[in-house]
PDB file of N, CA and C in Angstrom:
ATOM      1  N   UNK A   1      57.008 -11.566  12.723  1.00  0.00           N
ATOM      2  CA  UNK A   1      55.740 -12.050  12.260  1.00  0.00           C
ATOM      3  C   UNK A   1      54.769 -10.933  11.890  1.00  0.00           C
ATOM      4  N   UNK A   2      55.471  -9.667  11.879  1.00  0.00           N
ATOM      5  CA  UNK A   2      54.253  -8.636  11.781  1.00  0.00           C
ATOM      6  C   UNK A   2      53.716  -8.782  10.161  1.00  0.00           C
ATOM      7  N   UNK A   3      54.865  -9.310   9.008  1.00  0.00           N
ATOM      8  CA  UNK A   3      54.436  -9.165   7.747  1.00  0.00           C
ATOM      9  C   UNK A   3      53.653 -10.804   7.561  1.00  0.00           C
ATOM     10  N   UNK A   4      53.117 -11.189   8.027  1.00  0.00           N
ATOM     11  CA  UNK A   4      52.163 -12.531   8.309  1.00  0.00           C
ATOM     12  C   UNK A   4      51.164 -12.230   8.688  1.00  0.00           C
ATOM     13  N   UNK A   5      50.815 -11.548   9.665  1.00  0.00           N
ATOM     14  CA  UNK A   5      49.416 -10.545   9.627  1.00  0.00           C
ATOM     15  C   UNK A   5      49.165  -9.784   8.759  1.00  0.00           C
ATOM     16  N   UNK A   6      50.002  -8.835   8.051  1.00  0.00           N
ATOM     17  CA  UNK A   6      49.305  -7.851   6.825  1.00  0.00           C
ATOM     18  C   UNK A   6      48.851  -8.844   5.517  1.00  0.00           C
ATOM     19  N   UNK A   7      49.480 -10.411   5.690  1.00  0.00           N
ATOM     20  CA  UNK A   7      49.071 -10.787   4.342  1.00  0.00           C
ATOM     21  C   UNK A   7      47.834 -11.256   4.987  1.00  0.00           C
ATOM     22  N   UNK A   8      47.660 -11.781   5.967  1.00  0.00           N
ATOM     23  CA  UNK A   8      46.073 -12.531   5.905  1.00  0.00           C
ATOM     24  C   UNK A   8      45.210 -11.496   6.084  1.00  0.00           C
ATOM     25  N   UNK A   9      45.548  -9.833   6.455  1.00  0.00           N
ATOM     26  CA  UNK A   9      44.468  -9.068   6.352  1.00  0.00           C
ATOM     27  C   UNK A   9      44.478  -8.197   4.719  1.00  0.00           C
ATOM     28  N   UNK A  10      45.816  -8.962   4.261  1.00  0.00           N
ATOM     29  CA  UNK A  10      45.201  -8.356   2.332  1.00  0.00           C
ATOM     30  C   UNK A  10      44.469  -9.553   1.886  1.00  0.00           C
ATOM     31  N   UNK A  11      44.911 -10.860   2.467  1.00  0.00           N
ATOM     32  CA  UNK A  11      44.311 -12.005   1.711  1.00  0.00           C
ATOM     33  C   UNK A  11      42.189 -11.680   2.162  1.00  0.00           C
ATOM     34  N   UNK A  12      42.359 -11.697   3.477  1.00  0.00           N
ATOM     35  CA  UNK A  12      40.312 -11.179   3.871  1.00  0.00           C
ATOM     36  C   UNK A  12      40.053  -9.952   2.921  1.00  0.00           C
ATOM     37  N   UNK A  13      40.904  -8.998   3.000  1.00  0.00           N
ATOM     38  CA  UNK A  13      40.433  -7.778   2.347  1.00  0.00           C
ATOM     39  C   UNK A  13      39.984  -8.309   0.879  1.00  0.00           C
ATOM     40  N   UNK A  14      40.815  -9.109   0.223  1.00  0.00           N
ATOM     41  CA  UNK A  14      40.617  -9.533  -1.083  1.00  0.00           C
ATOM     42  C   UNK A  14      39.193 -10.048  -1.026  1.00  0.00           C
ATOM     43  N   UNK A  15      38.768 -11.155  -0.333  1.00  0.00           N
ATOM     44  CA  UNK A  15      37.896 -12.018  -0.191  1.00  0.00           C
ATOM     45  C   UNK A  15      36.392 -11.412   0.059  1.00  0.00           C
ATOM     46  N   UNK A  16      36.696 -10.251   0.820  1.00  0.00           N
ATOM     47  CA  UNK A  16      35.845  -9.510   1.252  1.00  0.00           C
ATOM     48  C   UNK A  16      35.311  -8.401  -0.307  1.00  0.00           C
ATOM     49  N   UNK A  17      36.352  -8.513  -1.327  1.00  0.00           N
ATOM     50  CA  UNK A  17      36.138  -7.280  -2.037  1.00  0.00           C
ATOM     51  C   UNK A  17      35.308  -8.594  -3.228  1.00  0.00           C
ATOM     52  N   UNK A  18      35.702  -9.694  -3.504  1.00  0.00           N
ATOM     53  CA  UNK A  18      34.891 -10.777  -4.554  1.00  0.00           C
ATOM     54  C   UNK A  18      33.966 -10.810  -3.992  1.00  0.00           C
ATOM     55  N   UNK A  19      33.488 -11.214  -2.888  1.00  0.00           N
ATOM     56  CA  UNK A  19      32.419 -11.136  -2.452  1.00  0.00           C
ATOM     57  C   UNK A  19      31.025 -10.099  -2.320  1.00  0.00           C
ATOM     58  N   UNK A  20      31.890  -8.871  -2.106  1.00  0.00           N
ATOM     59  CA  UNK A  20      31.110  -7.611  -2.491  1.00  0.00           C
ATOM     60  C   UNK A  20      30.800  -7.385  -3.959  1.00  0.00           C
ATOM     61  N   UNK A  21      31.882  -7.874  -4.903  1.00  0.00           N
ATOM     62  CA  UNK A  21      31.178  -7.847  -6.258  1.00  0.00           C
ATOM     63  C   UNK A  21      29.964  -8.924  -7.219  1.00  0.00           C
ATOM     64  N   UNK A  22      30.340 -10.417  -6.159  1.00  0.00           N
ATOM     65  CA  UNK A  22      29.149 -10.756  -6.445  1.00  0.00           C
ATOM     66  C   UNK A  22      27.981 -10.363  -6.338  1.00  0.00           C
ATOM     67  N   UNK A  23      27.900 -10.059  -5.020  1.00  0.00           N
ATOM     68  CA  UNK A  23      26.476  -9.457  -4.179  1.00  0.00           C
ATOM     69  C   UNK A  23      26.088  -8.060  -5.566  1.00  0.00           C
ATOM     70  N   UNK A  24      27.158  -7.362  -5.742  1.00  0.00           N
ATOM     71  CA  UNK A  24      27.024  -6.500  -6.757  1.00  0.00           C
ATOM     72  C   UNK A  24      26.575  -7.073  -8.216  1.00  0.00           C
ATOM     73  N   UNK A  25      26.797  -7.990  -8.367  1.00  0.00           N
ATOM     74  CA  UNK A  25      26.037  -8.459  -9.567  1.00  0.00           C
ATOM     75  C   UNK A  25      24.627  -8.926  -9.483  1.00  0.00           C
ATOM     76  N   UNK A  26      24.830  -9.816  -8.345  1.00  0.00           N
ATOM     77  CA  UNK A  26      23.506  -9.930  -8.273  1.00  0.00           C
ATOM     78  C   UNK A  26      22.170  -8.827  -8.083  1.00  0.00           C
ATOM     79  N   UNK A  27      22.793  -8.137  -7.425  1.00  0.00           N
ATOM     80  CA  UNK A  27      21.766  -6.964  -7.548  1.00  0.00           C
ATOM     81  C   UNK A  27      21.413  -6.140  -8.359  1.00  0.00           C
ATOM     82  N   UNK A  28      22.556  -6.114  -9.291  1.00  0.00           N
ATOM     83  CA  UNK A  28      22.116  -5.729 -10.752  1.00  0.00           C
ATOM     84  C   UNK A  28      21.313  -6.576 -11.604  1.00  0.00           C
ATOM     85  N   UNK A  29      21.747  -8.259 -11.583  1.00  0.00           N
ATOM     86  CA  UNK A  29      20.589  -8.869 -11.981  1.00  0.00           C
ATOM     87  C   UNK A  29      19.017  -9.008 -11.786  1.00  0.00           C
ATOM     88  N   UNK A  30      19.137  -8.638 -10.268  1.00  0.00           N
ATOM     89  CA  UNK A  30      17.926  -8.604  -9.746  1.00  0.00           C
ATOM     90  C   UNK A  30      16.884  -7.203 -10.576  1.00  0.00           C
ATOM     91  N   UNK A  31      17.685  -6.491 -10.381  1.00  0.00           N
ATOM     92  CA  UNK A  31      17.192  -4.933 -10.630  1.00  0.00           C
ATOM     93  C   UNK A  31      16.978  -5.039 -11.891  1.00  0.00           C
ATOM     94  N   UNK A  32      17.917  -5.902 -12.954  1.00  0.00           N
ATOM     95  CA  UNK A  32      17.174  -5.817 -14.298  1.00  0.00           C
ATOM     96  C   UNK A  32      16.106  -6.396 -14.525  1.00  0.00           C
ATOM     97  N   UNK A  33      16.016  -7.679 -14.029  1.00  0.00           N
ATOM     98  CA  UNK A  33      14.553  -8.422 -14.157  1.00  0.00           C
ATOM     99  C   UNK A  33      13.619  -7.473 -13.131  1.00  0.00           C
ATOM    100  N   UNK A  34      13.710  -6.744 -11.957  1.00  0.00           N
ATOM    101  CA  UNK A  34      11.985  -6.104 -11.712  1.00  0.00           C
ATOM    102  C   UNK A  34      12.022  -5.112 -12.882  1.00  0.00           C
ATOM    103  N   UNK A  35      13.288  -4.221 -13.722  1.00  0.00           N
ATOM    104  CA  UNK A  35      12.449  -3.531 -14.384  1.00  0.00           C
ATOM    105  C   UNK A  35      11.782  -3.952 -15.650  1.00  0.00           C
ATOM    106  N   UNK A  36      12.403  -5.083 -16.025  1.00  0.00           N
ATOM    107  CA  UNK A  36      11.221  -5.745 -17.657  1.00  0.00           C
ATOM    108  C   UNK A  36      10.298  -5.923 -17.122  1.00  0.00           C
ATOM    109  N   UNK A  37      10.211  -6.817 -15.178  1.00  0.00           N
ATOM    110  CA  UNK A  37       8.765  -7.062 -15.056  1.00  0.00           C
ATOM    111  C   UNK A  37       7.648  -5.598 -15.452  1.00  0.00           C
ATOM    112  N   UNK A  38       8.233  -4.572 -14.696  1.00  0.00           N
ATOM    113  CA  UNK A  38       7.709  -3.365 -14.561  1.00  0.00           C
ATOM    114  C   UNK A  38       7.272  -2.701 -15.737  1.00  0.00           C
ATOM    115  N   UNK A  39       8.275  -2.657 -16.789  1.00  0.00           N
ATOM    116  CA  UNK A  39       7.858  -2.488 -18.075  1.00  0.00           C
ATOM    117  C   UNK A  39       6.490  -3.443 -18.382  1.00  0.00           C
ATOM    118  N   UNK A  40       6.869  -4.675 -18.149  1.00  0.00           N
ATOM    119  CA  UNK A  40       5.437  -5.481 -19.001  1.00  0.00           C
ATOM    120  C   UNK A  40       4.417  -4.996 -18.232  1.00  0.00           C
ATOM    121  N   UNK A  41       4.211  -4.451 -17.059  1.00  0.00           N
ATOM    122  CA  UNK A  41       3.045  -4.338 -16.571  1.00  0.00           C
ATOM    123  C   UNK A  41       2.711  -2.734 -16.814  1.00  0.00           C
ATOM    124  N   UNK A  42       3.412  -2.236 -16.728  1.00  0.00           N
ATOM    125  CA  UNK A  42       2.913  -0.448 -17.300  1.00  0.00           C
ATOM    126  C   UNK A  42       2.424  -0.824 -19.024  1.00  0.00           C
ATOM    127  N   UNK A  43       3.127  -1.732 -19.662  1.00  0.00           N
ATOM    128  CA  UNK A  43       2.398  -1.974 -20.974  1.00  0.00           C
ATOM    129  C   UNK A  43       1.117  -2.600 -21.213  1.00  0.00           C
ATOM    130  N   UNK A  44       0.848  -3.093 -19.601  1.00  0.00           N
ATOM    131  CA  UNK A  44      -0.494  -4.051 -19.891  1.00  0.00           C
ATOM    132  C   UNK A  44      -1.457  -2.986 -19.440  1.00  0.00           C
ATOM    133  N   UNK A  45      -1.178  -1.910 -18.433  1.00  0.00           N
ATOM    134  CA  UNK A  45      -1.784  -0.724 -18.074  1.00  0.00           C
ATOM    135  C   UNK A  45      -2.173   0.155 -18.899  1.00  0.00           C
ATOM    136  N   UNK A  46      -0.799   0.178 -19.844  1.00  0.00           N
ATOM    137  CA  UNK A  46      -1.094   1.304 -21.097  1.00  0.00           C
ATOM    138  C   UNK A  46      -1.995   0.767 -21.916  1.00  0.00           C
ATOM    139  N   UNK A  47      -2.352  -0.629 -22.135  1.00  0.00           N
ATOM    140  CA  UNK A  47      -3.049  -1.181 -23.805  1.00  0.00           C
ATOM    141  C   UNK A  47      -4.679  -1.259 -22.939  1.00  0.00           C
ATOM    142  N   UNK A  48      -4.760  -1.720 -21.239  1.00  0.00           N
ATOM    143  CA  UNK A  48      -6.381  -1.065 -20.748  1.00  0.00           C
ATOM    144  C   UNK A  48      -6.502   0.075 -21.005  1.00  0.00           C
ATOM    145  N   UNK A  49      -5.952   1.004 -20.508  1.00  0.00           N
ATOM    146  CA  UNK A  49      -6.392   2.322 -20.712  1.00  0.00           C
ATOM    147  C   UNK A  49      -6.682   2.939 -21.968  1.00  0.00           C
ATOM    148  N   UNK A  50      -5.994   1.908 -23.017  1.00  0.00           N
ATOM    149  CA  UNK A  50      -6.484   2.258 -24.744  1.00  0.00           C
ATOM    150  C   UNK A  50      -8.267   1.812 -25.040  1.00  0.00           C
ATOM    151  N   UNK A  51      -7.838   0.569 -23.958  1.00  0.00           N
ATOM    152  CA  UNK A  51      -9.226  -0.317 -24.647  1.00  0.00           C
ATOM    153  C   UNK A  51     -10.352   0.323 -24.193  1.00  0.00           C
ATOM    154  N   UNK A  52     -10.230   1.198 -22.912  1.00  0.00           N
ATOM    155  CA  UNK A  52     -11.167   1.346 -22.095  1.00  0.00           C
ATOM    156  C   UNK A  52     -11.521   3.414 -22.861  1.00  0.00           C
ATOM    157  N   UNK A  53     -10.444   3.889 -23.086  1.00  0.00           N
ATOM    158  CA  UNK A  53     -10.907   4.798 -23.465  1.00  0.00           C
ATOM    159  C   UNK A  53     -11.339   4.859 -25.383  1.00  0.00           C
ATOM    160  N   UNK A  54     -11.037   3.730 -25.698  1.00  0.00           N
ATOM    161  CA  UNK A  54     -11.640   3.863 -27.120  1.00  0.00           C
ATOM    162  C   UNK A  54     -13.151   3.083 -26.873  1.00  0.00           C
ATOM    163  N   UNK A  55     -13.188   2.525 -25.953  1.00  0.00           N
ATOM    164  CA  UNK A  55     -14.909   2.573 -25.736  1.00  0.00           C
ATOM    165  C   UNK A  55     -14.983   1.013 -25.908  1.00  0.00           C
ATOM    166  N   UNK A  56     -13.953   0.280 -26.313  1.00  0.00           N
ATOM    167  CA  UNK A  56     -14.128  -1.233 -26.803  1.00  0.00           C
ATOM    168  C   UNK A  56     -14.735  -2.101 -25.735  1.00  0.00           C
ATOM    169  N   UNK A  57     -14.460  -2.155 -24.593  1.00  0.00           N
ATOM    170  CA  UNK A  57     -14.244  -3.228 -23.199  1.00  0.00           C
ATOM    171  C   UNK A  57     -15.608  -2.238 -22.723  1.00  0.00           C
ATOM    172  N   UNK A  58     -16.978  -2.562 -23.410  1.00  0.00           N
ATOM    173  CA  UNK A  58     -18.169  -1.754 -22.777  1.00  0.00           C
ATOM    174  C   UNK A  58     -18.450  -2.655 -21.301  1.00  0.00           C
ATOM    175  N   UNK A  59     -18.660  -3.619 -21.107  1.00  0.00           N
ATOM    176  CA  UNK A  59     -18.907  -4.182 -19.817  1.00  0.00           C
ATOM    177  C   UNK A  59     -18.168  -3.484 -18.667  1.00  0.00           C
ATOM    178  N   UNK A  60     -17.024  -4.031 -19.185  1.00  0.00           N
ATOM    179  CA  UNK A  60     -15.801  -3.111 -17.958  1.00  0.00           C
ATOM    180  C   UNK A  60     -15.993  -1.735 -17.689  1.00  0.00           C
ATOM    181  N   UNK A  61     -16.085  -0.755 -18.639  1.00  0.00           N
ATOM    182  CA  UNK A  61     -16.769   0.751 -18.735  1.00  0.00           C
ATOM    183  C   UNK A  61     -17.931   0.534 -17.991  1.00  0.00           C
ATOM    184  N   UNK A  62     -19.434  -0.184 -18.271  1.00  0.00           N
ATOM    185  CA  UNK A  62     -20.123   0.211 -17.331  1.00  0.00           C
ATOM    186  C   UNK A  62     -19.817  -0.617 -15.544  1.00  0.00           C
ATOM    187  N   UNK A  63     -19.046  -1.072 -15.141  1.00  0.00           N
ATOM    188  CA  UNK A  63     -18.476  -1.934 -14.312  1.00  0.00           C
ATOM    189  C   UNK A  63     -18.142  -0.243 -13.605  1.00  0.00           C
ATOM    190  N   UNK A  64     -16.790   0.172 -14.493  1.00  0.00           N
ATOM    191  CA  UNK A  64     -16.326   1.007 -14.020  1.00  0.00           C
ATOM    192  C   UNK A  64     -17.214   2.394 -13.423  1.00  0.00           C
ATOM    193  N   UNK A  65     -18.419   2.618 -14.666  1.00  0.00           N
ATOM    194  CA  UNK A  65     -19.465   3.624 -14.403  1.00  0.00           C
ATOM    195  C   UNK A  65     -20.184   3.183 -13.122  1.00  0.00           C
ATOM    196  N   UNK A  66     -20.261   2.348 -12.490  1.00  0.00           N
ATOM    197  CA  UNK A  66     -21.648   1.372 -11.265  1.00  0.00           C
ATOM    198  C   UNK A  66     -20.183   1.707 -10.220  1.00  0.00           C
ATOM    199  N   UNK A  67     -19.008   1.970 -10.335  1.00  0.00           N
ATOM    200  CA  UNK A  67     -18.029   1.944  -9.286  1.00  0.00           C
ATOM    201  C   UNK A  67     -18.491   3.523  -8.796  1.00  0.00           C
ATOM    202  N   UNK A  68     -18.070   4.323 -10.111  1.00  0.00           N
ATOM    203  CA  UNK A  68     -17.753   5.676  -9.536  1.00  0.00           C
ATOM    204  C   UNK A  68     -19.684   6.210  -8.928  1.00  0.00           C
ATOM    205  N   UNK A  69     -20.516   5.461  -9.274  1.00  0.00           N
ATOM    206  CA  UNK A  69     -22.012   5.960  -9.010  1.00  0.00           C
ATOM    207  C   UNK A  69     -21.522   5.544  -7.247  1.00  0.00           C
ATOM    208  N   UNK A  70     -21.421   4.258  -7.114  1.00  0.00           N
ATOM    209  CA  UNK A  70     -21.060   3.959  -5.759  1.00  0.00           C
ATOM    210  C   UNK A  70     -20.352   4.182  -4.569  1.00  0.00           C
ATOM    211  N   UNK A  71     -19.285   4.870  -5.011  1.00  0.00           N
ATOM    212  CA  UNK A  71     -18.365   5.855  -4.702  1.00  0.00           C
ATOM    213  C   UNK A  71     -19.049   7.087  -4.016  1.00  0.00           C
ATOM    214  N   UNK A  72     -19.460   7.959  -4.933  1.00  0.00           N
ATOM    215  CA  UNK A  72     -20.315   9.374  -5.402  1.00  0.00           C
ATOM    216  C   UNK A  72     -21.344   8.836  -4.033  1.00  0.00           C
ATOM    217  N   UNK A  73     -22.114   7.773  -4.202  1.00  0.00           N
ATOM    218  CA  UNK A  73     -23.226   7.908  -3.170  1.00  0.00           C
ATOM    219  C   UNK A  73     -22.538   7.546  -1.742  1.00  0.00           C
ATOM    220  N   UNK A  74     -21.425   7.047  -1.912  1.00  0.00           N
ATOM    221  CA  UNK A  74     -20.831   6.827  -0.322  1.00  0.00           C
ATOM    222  C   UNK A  74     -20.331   7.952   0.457  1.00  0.00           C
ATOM    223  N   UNK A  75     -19.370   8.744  -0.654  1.00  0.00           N
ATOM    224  CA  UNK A  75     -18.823   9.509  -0.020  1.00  0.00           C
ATOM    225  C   UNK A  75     -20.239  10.804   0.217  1.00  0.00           C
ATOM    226  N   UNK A  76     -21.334  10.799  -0.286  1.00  0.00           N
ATOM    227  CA  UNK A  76     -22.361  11.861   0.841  1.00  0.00           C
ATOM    228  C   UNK A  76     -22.289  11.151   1.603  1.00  0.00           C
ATOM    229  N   UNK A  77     -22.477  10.014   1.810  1.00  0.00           N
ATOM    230  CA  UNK A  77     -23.217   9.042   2.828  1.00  0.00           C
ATOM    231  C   UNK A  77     -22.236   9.947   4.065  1.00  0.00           C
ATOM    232  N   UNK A  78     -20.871   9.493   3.726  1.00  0.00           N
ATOM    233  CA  UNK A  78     -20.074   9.669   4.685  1.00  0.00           C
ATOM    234  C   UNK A  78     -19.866  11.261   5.421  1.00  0.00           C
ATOM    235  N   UNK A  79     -20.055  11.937   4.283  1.00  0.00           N
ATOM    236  CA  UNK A  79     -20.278  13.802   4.779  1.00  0.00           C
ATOM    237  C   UNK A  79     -21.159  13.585   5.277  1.00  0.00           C
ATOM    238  N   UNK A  80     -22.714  13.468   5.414  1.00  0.00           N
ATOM    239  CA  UNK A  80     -23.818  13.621   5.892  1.00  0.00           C
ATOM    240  C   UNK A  80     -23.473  13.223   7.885  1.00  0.00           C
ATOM    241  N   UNK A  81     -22.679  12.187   7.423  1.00  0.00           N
ATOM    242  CA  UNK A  81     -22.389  11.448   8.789  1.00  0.00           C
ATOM    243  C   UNK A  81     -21.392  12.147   9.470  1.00  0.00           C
ATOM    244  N   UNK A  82     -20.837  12.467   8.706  1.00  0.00           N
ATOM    245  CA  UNK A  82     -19.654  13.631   9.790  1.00  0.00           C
ATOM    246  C   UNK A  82     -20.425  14.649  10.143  1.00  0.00           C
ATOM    247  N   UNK A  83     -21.144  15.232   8.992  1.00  0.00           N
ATOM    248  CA  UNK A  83     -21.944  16.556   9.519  1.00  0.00           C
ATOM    249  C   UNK A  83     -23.124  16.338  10.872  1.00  0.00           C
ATOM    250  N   UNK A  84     -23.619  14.829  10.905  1.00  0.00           N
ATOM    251  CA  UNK A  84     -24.545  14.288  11.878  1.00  0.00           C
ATOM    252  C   UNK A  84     -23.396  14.661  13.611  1.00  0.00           C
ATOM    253  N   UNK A  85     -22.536  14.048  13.140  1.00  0.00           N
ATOM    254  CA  UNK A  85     -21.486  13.959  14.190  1.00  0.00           C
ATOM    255  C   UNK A  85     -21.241  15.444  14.574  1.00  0.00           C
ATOM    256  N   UNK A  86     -20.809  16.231  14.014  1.00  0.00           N
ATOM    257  CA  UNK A  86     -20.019  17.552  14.414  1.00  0.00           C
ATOM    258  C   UNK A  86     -21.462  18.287  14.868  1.00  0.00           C
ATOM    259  N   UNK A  87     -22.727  18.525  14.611  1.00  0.00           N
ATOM    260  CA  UNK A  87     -23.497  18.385  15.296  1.00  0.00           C
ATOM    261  C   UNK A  87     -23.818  18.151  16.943  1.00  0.00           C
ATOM    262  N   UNK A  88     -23.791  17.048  16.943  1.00  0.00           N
ATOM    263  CA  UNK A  88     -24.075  15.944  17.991  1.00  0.00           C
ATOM    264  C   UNK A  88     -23.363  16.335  18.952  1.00  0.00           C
ATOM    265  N   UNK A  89     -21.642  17.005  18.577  1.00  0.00           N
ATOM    266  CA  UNK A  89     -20.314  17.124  19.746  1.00  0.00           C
ATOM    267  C   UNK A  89     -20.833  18.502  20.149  1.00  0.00           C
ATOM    268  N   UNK A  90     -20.950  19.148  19.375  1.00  0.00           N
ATOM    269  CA  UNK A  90     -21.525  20.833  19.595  1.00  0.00           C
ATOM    270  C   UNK A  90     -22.548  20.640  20.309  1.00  0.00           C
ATOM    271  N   UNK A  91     -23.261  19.919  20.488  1.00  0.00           N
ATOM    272  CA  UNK A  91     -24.581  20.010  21.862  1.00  0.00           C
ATOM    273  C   UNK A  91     -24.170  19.542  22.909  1.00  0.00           C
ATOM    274  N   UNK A  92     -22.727  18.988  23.078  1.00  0.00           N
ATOM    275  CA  UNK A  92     -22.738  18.283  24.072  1.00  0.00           C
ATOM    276  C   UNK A  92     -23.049  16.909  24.626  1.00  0.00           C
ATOM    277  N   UNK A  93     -21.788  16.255  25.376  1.00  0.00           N
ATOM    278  CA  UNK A  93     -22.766  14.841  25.651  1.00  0.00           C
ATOM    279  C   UNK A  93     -24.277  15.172  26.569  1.00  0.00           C
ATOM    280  N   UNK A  94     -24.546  13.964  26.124  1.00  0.00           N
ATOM    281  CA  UNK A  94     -26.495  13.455  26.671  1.00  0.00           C
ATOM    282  C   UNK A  94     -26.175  13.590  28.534  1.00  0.00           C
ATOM    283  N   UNK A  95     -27.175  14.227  28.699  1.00  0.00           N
ATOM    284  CA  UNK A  95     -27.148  13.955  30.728  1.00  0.00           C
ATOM    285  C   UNK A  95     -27.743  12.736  30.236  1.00  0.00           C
ATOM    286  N   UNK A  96     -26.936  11.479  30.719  1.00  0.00           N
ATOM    287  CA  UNK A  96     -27.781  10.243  30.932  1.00  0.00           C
ATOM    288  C   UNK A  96     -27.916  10.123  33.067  1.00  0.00           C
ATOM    289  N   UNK A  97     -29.150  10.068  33.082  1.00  0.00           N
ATOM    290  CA  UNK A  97     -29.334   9.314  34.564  1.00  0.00           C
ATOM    291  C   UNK A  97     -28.939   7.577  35.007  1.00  0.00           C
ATOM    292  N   UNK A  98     -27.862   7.344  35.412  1.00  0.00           N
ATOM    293  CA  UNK A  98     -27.945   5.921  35.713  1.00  0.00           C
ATOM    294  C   UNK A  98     -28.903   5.208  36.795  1.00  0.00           C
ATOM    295  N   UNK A  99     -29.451   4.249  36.254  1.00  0.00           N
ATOM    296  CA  UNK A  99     -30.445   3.200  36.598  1.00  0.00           C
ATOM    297  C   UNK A  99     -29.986   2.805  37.750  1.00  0.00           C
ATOM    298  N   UNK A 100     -31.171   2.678  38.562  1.00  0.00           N
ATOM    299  CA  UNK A 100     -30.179   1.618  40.278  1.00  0.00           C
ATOM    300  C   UNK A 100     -30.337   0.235  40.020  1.00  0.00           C
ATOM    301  N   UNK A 101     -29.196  -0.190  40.550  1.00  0.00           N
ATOM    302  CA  UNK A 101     -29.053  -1.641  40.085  1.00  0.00           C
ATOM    303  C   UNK A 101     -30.055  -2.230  41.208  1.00  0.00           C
ATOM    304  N   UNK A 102     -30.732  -3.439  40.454  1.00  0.00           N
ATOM    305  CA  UNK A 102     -32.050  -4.184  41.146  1.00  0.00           C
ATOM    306  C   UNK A 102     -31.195  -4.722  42.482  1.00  0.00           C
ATOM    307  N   UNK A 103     -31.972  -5.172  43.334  1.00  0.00           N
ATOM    308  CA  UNK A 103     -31.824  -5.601  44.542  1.00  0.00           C
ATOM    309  C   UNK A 103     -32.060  -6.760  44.454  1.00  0.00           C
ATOM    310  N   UNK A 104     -31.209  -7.481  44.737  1.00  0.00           N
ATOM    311  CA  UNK A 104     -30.810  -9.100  44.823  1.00  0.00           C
ATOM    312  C   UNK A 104     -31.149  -9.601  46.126  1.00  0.00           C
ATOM    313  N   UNK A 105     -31.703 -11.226  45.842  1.00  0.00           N
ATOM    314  CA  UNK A 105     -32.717 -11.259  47.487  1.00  0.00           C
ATOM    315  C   UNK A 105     -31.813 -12.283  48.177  1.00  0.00           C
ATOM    316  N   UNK A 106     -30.487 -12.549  47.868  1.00  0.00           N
ATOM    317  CA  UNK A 106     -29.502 -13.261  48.609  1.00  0.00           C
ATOM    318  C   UNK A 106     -28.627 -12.981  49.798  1.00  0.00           C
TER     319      UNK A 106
END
Protein backbone atom coordinates (compact mmCIF):
# COMPACT_ATOMS: atom_id res chain seq x y z
CA UNK A 1 0.00 0.00 0.00
CA UNK A 2 2.95 2.32 0.10
CA UNK A 3 2.18 3.40 -3.75
CA UNK A 4 -1.56 4.48 -2.48
CA UNK A 5 -0.15 7.01 -0.27
CA UNK A 6 2.24 8.69 -2.83
CA UNK A 7 -0.85 9.05 -5.11
CA UNK A 8 -3.11 10.84 -2.62
CA UNK A 9 -0.07 12.97 -1.61
CA UNK A 10 0.50 13.83 -5.63
CA UNK A 11 -3.29 13.99 -5.94
CA UNK A 12 -3.24 17.10 -2.53
CA UNK A 13 -0.01 18.31 -3.96
CA UNK A 14 -1.93 18.88 -7.26
CA UNK A 15 -4.89 20.47 -5.51
CA UNK A 16 -2.81 22.45 -3.42
CA UNK A 17 -0.82 23.82 -6.59
CA UNK A 18 -4.68 24.98 -8.55
CA UNK A 19 -5.43 26.44 -5.73
CA UNK A 20 -2.30 28.47 -5.28
CA UNK A 21 -2.79 29.63 -8.84
CA UNK A 22 -6.09 30.86 -8.34
CA UNK A 23 -5.26 32.83 -5.28
CA UNK A 24 -2.45 33.90 -7.86
CA UNK A 25 -4.78 35.29 -10.17
CA UNK A 26 -6.69 36.81 -8.10
CA UNK A 27 -4.14 38.85 -6.78
CA UNK A 28 -3.10 39.91 -9.90
CA UNK A 29 -6.58 40.97 -10.56
CA UNK A 30 -6.76 42.70 -7.53
CA UNK A 31 -3.42 44.54 -8.07
CA UNK A 32 -4.55 45.59 -11.52
CA UNK A 33 -7.66 47.31 -10.51
CA UNK A 34 -5.81 49.37 -7.30
CA UNK A 35 -3.40 50.46 -9.94
CA UNK A 36 -6.07 52.16 -12.61
CA UNK A 37 -7.71 53.21 -9.33
CA UNK A 38 -4.32 54.88 -8.47
CA UNK A 39 -3.69 56.14 -11.81
CA UNK A 40 -7.21 57.95 -11.87
CA UNK A 41 -6.46 59.58 -8.75
CA UNK A 42 -2.76 60.86 -9.35
CA UNK A 43 -4.63 62.21 -12.63
CA UNK A 44 -7.22 63.99 -10.64
CA UNK A 45 -4.15 65.34 -8.45
CA UNK A 46 -2.24 66.21 -11.51
CA UNK A 47 -5.29 68.32 -13.40
CA UNK A 48 -5.71 70.35 -9.37
CA UNK A 49 -2.42 71.15 -9.30
CA UNK A 50 -2.79 72.58 -13.05
CA UNK A 51 -5.90 74.44 -12.04
CA UNK A 52 -4.54 75.73 -8.96
CA UNK A 53 -1.23 76.78 -10.30
CA UNK A 54 -2.56 78.46 -13.48
CA UNK A 55 -4.45 80.66 -11.07
CA UNK A 56 -8.05 79.41 -12.38
CA UNK A 57 -9.76 77.83 -8.98
CA UNK A 58 -9.18 81.61 -7.21
CA UNK A 59 -11.49 80.71 -4.20
CA UNK A 60 -9.61 77.50 -3.52
CA UNK A 61 -6.14 79.56 -3.87
CA UNK A 62 -7.31 82.01 -1.40
CA UNK A 63 -8.81 78.98 0.84
CA UNK A 64 -5.45 77.62 0.40
CA UNK A 65 -3.64 81.23 1.15
CA UNK A 66 -6.09 81.62 4.83
CA UNK A 67 -4.58 77.79 5.44
CA UNK A 68 -0.91 78.51 5.15
CA UNK A 69 -1.55 82.27 7.12
CA UNK A 70 -3.04 79.84 9.82
CA UNK A 71 -0.52 77.47 9.90
CA UNK A 72 2.41 80.31 9.95
CA UNK A 73 0.49 81.87 13.04
CA UNK A 74 0.19 78.46 14.87
CA UNK A 75 3.27 77.17 14.48
CA UNK A 76 4.82 80.65 16.54
CA UNK A 77 2.03 80.10 18.67
CA UNK A 78 3.48 76.75 19.33
CA UNK A 79 7.46 77.88 19.53
CA UNK A 80 6.57 80.69 21.80
CA UNK A 81 4.99 77.89 24.00
CA UNK A 82 7.80 75.58 24.02
CA UNK A 83 10.10 78.45 24.59
CA UNK A 84 7.48 79.48 27.68
CA UNK A 85 8.02 75.84 28.78
CA UNK A 86 11.86 75.27 28.52
CA UNK A 87 11.95 78.34 30.56
CA UNK A 88 9.64 77.38 33.26
CA UNK A 89 11.76 73.64 33.62
CA UNK A 90 15.08 75.67 33.94
CA UNK A 91 13.76 77.49 37.11
CA UNK A 92 12.66 74.66 38.53
CA UNK A 93 9.42 73.33 39.99
CA UNK A 94 7.31 76.06 42.22
CA UNK A 95 7.94 75.40 46.26
CA UNK A 96 4.21 75.03 46.63
CA UNK A 97 3.22 74.99 50.57
CA UNK A 98 0.32 72.54 51.13
CA UNK A 99 -2.83 73.87 52.80
CA UNK A 100 -4.04 72.01 56.14
CA UNK A 101 -6.96 70.28 55.54
CA UNK A 102 -10.03 72.05 57.54
CA UNK A 103 -11.11 70.36 60.64
CA UNK A 104 -14.26 68.52 60.51
CA UNK A 105 -16.60 68.84 63.65
CA UNK A 106 -17.74 65.06 63.57
Amino acid sequence: MPGASKDVIIEQLVKNNIALQEKTAELITSIKELTKKMDDMVKIFEEAAKHIKEGTDKPLMDKLQNLLEQNKTIAKGLVLLEKYVREKSVMGPPQFQPKPLPRSNF
